[in-house]
Protein backbone atom coordinates (compact mmCIF):
# COMPACT_ATOMS: atom_id res chain seq x y z
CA UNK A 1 2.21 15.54 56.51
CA UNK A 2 1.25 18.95 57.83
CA UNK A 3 -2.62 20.30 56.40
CA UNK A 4 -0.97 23.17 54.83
CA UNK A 5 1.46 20.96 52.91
CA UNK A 6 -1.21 18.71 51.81
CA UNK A 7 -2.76 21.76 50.52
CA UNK A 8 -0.53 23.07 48.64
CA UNK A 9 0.31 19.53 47.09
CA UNK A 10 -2.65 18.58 46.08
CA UNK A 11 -3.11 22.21 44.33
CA UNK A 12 -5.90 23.26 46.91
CA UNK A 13 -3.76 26.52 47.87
CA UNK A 14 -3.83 27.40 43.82
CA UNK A 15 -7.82 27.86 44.03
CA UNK A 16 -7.07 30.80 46.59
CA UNK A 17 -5.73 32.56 43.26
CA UNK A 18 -8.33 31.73 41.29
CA UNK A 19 -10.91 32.83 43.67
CA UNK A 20 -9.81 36.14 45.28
CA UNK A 21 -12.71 36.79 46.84
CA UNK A 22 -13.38 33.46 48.47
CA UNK A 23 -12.45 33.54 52.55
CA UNK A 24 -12.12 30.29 54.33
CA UNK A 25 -12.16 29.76 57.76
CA UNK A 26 -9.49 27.02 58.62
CA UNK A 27 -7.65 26.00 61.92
CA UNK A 28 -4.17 25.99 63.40
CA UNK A 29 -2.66 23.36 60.62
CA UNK A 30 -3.07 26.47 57.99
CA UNK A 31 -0.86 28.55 59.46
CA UNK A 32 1.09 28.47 56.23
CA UNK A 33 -1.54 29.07 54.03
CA UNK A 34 -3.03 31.77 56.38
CA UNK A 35 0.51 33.57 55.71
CA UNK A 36 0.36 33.38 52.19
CA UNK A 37 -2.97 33.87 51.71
CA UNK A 38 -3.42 36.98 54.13
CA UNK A 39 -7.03 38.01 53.28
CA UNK A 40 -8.44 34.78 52.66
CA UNK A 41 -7.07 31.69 54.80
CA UNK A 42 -8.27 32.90 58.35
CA UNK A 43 -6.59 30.96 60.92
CA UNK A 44 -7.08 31.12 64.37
CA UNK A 45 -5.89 33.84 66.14
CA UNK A 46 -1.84 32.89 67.78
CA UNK A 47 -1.40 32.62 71.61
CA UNK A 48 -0.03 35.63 72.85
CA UNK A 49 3.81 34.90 74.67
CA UNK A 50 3.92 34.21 78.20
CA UNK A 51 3.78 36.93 80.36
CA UNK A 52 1.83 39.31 78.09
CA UNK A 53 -0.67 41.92 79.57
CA UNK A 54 -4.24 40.64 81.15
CA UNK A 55 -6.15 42.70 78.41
CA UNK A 56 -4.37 40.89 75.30
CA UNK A 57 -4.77 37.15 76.57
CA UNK A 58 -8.61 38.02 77.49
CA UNK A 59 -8.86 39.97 73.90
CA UNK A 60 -7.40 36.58 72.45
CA UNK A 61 -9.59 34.26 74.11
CA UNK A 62 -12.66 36.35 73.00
CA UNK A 63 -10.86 36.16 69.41
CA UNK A 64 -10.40 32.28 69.41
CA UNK A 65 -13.71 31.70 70.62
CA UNK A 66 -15.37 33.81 68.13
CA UNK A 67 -13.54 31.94 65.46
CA UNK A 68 -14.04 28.31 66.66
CA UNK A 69 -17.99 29.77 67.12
CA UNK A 70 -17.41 30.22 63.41
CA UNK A 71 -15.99 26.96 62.37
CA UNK A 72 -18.06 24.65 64.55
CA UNK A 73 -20.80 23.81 61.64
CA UNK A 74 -18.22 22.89 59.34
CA UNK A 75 -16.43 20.56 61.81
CA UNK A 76 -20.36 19.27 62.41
CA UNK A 77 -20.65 18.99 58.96
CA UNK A 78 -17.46 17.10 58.67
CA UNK A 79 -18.34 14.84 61.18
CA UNK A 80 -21.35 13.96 59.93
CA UNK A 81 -19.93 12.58 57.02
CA UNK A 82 -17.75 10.28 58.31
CA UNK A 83 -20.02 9.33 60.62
CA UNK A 84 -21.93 7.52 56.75
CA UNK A 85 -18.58 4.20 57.49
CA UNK A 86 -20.16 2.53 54.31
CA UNK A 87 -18.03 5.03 52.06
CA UNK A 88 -14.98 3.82 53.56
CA UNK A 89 -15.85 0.26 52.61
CA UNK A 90 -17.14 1.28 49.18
CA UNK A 91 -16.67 -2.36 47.30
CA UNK A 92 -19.69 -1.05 44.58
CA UNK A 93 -19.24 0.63 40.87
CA UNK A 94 -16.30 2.88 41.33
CA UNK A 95 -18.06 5.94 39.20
CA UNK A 96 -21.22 5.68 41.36
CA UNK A 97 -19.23 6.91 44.35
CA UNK A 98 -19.73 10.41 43.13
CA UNK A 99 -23.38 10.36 43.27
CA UNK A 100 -23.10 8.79 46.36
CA UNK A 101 -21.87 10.83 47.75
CA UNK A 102 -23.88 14.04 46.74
CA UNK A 103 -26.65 12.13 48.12
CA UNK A 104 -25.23 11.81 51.35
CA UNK A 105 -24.12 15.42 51.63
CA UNK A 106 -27.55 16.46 50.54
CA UNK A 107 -29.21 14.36 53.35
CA UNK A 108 -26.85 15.42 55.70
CA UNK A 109 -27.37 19.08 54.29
CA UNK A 110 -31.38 18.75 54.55
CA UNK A 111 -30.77 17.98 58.06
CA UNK A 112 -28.77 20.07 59.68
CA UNK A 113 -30.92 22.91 57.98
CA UNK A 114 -34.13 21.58 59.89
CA UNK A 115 -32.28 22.04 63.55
């Protein structure tokens, strides 16, 4: 299943309209949402079509760049949490996975603030 499908299945894409001021910064498996959601999905910039002039491609590489500059703490902060394998073997209380888990991200929060 595509990102943007899983999206709008699980109702993620509804919180864009009950947040209109919220942007996110997502990558290329938004492209649907970044369509429907002009203003506040922001999806990489698309590829320009073969043969296009020197000046576009370079102004799109600058573009991408600046955008994957953008998005590279959250993938870091992403990473970091799967990097905690002990949540995907949870076997304890079910409804202490929640606090958990806050835990974690607050650890993991603490230090990537201190680099």
């Amino acid at each position: 299943m595509h990102d943007a499908t899983a999206a709008r299945n699980e109702g993620i894409a509804v919180c864009f309209r009950h947040f209109p001021d919220v942007e996110v910064l997502l990558d290329d498996g938004y492209l649907g949402l970044s369509r429907d959601h002009r203003d506040q999905a922001i999806t990489p910039p698309r590829k320009p079509r073969p043969g296009a002039l020197p000046g576009r491609v370079e102004q799109w590489e600058r573009d991408r760049h600046g955008h994957s500059s953008d998005r590279i703490t959250v993938e870091h902060a992403l990473a970091d949490h799967k990097r905690w394998k002990q949540l995907t073997r949870w076997t304890h209380r079910r409804d202490r996975l929640p606090d958990t888990y806050r835990a974690i991200a607050g650890l993991v929060s603490d230090r990537t603030a201190n680099v």
